[in-house]
Protein backbone atom coordinates (compact mmCIF):
# COMPACT_ATOMS: atom_id res chain seq x y z
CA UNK A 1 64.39 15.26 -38.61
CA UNK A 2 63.05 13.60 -41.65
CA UNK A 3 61.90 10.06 -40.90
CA UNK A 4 63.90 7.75 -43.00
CA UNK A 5 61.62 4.87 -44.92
CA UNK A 6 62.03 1.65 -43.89
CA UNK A 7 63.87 -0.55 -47.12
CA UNK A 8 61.47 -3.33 -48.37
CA UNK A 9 62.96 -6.60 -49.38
CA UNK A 10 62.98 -8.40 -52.99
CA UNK A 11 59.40 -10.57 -53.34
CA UNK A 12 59.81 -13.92 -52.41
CA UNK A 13 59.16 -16.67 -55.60
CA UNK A 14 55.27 -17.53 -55.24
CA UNK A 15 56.67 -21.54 -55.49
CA UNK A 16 58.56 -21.24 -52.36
CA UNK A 17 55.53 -20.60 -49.93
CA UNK A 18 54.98 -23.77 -48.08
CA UNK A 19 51.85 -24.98 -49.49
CA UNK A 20 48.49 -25.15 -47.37
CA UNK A 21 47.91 -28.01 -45.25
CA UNK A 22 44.51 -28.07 -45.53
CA UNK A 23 42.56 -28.08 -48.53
CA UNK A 24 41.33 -25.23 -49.60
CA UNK A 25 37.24 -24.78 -49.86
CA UNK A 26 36.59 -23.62 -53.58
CA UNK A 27 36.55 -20.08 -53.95
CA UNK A 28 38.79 -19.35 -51.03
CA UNK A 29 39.24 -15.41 -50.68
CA UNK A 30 41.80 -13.53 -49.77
CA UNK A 31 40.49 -10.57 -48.31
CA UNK A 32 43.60 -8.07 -47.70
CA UNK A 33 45.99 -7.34 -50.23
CA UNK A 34 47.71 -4.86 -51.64
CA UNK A 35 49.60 -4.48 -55.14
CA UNK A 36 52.29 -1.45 -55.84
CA UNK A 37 53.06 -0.76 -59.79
CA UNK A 38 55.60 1.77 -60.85
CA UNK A 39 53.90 5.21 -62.71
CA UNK A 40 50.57 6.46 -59.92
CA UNK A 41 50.65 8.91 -58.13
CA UNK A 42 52.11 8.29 -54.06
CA UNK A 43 52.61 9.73 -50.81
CA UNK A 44 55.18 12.20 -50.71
CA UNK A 45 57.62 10.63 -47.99
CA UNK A 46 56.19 6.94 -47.99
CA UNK A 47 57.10 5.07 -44.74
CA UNK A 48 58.99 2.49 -47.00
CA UNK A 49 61.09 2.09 -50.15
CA UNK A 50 59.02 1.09 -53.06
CA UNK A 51 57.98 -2.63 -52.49
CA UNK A 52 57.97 -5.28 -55.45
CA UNK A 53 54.46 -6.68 -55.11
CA UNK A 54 52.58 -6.15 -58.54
CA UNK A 55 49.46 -7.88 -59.75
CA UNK A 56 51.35 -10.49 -61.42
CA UNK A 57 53.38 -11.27 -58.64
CA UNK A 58 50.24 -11.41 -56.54
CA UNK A 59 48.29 -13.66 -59.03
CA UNK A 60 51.34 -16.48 -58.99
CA UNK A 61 50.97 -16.22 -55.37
CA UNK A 62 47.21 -17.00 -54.88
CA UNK A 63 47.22 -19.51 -57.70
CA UNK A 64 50.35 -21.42 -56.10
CA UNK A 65 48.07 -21.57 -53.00
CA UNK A 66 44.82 -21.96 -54.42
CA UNK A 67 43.47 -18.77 -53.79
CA UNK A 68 40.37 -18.20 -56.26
CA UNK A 69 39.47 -15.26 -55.34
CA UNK A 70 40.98 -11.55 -53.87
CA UNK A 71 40.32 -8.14 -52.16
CA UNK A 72 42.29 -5.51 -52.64
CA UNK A 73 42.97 -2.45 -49.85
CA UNK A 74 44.06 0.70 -50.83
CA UNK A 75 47.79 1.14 -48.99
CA UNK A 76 48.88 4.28 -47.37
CA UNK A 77 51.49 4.57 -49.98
CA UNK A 78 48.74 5.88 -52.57
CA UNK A 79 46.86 7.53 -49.75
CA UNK A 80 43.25 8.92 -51.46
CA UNK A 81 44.41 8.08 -55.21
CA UNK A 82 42.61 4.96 -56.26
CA UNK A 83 43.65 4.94 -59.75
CA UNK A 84 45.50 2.00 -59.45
CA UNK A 85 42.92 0.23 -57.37
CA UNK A 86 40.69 1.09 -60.55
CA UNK A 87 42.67 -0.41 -63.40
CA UNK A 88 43.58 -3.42 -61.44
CA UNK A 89 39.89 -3.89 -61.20
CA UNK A 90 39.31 -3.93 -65.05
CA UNK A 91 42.33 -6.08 -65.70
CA UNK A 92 40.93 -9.01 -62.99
CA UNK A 93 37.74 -9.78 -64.81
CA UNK A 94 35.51 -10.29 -61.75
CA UNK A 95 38.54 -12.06 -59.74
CA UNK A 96 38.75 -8.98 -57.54
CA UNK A 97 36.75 -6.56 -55.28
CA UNK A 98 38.57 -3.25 -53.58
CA UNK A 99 38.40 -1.23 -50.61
CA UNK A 100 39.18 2.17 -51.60
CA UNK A 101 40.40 5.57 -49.21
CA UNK A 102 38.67 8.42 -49.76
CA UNK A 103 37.95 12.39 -48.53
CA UNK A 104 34.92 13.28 -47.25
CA UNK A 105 34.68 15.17 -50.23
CA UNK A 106 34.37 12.57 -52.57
CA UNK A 107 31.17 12.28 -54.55
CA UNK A 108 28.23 10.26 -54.81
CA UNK A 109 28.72 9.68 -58.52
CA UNK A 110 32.20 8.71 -57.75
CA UNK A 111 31.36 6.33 -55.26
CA UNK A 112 29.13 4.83 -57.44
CA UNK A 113 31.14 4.82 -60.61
CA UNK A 114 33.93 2.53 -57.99
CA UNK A 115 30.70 0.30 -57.53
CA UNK A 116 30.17 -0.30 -60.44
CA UNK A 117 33.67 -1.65 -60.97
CA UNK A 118 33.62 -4.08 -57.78
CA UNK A 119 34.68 -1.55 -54.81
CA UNK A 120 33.20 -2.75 -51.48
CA UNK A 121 34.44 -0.89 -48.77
CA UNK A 122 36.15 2.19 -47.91
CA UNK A 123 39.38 2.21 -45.17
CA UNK A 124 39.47 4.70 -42.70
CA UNK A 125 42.99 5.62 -41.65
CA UNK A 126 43.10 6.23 -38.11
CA UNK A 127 46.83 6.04 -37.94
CA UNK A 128 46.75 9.28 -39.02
CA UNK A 129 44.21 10.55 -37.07
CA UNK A 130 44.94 8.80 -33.89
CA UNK A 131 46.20 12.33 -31.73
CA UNK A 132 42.16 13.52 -32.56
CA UNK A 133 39.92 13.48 -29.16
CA UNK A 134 37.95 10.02 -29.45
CA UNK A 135 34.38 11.94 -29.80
CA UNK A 136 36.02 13.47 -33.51
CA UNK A 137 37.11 9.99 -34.52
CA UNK A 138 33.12 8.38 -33.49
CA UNK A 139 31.77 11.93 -35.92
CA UNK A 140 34.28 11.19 -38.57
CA UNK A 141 32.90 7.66 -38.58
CA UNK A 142 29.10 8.28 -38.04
CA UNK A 143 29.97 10.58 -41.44
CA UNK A 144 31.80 8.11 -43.25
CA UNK A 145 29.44 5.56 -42.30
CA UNK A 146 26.93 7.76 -43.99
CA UNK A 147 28.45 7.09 -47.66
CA UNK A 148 28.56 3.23 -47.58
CA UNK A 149 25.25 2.70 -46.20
CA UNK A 150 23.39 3.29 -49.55
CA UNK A 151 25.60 1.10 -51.50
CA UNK A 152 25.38 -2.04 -48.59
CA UNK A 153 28.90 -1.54 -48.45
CA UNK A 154 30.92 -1.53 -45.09
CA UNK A 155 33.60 0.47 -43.45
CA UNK A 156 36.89 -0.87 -42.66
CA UNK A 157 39.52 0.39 -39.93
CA UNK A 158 43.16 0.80 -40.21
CA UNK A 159 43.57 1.68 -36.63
CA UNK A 160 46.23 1.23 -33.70
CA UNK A 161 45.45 -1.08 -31.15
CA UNK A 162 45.12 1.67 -28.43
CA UNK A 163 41.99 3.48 -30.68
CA UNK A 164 40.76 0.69 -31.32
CA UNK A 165 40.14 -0.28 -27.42
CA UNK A 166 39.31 3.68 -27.38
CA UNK A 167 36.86 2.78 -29.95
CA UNK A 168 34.96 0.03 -27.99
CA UNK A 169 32.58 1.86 -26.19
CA UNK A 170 31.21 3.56 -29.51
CA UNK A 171 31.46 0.26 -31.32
CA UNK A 172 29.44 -1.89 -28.70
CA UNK A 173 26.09 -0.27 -30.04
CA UNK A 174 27.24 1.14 -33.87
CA UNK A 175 24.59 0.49 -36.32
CA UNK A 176 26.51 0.11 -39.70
CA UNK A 177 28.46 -2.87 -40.92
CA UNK A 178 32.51 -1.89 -39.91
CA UNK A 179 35.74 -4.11 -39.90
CA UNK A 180 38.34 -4.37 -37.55
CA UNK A 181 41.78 -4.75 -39.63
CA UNK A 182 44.46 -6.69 -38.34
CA UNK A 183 42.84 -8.63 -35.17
CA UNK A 184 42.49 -5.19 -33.66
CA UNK A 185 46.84 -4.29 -33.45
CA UNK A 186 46.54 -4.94 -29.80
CA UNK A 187 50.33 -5.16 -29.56
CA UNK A 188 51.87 -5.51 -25.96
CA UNK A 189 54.38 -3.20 -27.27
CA UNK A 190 52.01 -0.30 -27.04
CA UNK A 191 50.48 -1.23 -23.59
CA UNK A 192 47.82 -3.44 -24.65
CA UNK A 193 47.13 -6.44 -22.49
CA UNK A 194 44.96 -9.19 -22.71
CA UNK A 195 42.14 -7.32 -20.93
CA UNK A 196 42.09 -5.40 -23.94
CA UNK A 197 41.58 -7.96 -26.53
CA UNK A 198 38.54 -9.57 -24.02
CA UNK A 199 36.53 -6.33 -24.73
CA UNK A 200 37.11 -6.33 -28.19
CA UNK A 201 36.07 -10.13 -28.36
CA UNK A 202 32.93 -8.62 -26.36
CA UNK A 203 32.12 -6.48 -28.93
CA UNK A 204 32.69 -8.79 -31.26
CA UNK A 205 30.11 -11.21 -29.89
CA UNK A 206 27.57 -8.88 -28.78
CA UNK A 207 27.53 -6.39 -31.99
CA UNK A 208 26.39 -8.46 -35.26
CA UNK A 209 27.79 -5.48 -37.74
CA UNK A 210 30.85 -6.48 -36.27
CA UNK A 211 33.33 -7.98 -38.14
CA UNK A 212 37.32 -8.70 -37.89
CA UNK A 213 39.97 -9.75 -40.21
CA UNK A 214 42.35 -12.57 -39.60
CA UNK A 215 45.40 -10.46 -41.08
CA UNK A 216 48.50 -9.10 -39.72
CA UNK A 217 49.04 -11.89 -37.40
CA UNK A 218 53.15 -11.21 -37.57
CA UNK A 219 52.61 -7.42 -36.91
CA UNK A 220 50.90 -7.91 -33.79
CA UNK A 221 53.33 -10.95 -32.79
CA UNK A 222 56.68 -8.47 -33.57
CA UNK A 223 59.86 -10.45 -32.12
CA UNK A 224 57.45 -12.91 -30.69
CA UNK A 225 56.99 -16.18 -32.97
CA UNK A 226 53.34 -16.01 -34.18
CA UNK A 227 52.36 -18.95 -32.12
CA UNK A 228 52.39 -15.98 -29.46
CA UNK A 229 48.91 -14.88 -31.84
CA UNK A 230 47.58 -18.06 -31.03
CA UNK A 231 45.16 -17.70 -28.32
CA UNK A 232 43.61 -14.78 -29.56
CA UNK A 233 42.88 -16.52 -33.29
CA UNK A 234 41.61 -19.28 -31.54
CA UNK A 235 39.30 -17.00 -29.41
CA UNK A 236 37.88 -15.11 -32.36
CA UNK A 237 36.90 -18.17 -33.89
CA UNK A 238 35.23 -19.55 -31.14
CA UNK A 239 33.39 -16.23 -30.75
CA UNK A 240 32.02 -16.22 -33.96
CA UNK A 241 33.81 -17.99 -37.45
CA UNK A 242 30.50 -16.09 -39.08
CA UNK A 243 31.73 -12.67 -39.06
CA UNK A 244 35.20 -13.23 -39.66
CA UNK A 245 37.71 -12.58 -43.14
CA UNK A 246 41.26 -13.71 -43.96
CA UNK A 247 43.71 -11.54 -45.64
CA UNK A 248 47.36 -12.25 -46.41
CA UNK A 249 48.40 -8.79 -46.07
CA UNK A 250 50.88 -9.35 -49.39
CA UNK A 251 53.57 -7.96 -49.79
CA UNK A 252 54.08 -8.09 -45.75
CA UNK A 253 55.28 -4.40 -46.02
CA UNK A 254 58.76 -4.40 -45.84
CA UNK A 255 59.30 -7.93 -45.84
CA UNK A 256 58.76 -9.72 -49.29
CA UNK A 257 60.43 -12.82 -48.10
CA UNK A 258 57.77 -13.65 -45.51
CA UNK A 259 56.09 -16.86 -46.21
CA UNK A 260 52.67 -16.53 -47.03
CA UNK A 261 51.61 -19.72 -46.91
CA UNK A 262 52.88 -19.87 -43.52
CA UNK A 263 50.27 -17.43 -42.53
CA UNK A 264 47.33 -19.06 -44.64
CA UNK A 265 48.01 -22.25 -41.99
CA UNK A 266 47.65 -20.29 -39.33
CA UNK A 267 44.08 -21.22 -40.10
CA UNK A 268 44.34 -25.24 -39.63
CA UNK A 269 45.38 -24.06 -35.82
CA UNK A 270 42.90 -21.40 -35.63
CA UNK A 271 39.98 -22.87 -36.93
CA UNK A 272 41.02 -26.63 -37.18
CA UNK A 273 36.86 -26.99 -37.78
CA UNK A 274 36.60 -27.44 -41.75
CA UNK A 275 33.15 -25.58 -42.12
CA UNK A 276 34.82 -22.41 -40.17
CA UNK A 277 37.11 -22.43 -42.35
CA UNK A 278 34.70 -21.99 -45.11
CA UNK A 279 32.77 -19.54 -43.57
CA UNK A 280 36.29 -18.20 -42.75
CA UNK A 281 37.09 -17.95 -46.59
CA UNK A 282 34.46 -17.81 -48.63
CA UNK A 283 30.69 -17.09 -46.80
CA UNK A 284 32.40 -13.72 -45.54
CA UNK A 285 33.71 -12.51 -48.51
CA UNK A 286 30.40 -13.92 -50.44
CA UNK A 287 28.33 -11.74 -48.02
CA UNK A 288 30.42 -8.62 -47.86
CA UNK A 289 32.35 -8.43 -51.36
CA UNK A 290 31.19 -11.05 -54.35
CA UNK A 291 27.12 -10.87 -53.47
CA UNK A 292 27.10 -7.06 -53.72
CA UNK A 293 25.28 -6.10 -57.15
């Protein structure tokens, strides 16, 4: 039975976000977003309708909420095509880095063209992988890991909560810079209890290429209200606001309405510390994105 794609809703207007209520540290970064425009190449059988969420849209957002600066992740909907990823880098004049998907076929002189033009990162799916024994998933990365080394870039993974604690025990001692997406998806939902999450802090605090993104904070909260996130933002804070990124995750695949501003104040609870919140915002995404020549 063909799986039928969930329908995304229309983009809500970037004035009706509730506005921060904090102020923003100049250059504030939003480090996960994505951006959908009609005419590139997709997925054959996407898992949703296709969102609204172009650059323009995304731009009125992050200026409404003072948002000076952006990364943009390569969504599953364009799976290894980063053609859009490119031109959206030429139009942003510097405003912009990217984390790209690629094969492990791609080539040196590609990789290096996409540095050239501000891309940081590569994203390893490991939804799609996660059914592969756990030693295949630690090669794939040890390979992967192999490509962004020269270039000082890092790896970043797209991976269910249950790999992810799979993960751990190869994580604790990996040598190259990697990012957790999404506070890890632990989602109780899939069996993952707070146990869980207290090894990934672990890891966290003990491994200094390490780092985690502050995104997603609705997926992992589901029905719950996101105050049910609450604890564990607060935790990776405490553990370490050094190695940490924010990302929107815009357009909130398939909900366009959500408020994004909502999630940006996530942060006065999470980090209620002004200087986290900086390092929060804009050391991390100096250090791993912007300083990058």
């Amino acid at each position: 039975m063909t799986a039928i794609p969930l329908q995304t809703s229309p983009m809500r207007p970037a004035n009706t976000n509730t506005p921060p209520s904090f102020e923003l540290p100049a250059g504030a970064c939003d480090a996960h977003f994505h951006v959908f425009e009609h005419g590139y190449p997709h997925v054959d059988k996407p898992l949703y309708t296709f969102p609204e969420g172009n650059l323009e849209q995304y731009f009125a957002m992050a200026d409404f909420l003072g948002l000076a600066r952006g990364v943009l992740v390569q969504p599953t909907f364009y799976a290894d095509d980063n053609s859009l990823a490119v031109d959206v880098l030429k139009q942003a004049g510097g405003r912009l880095r990217a984390v790209v998907r690629v094969g492990e076929d791609v080539t040196d002189e590609t990789l290096d063209a996409y540095h050239e033009l501000g891309v940081r990162a590569i994203r390893l799916d490991l939804f799609a992988r996660a059914d592969q024994p756990v030693r295949d998933l630690e090669a794939y990365i040890t390979r992967m890991a192999a490509r962004t080394r020269p270039r000082g870039w890092h790896l970043q993974f797209y991976t269910p909560g249950r790999v992810v604690s799979d993960l751990l025990p190869f994580l604790e001692t990996f040598e190259d810079t990697f990012m957790i997406d999404h506070m890890g998806y632990m989602k109780e939902e899939e069996g993952l209890t707070a146990a869980d999450s207290e090894r990934m802090l672990k890891v966290f605090a003990d491994n200094e290429n390490c780092w985690i993104k502050l995104s997603g904070a609705y997926r992992i909260a589901k029905d719950r209200p996101l105050s049910s996130v609450r604890n564990l933002g607060r935790s990776l804070v405490a553990t370490c606001a050094d190695r940490l990124t924010w990302g929107s995750d815009w357009p909130h695949l398939p909900n366009g309405n959500r408020d994004t501003g909502e999630l940006l104040n996530l942060l006065a609870d999470w980090a209620p510390n002004a200087e986290d919140r900086r390092k929060i915002l804009v050391a991390s995404a100096d250090r791993l994105f912007f300083d990058l020549t």
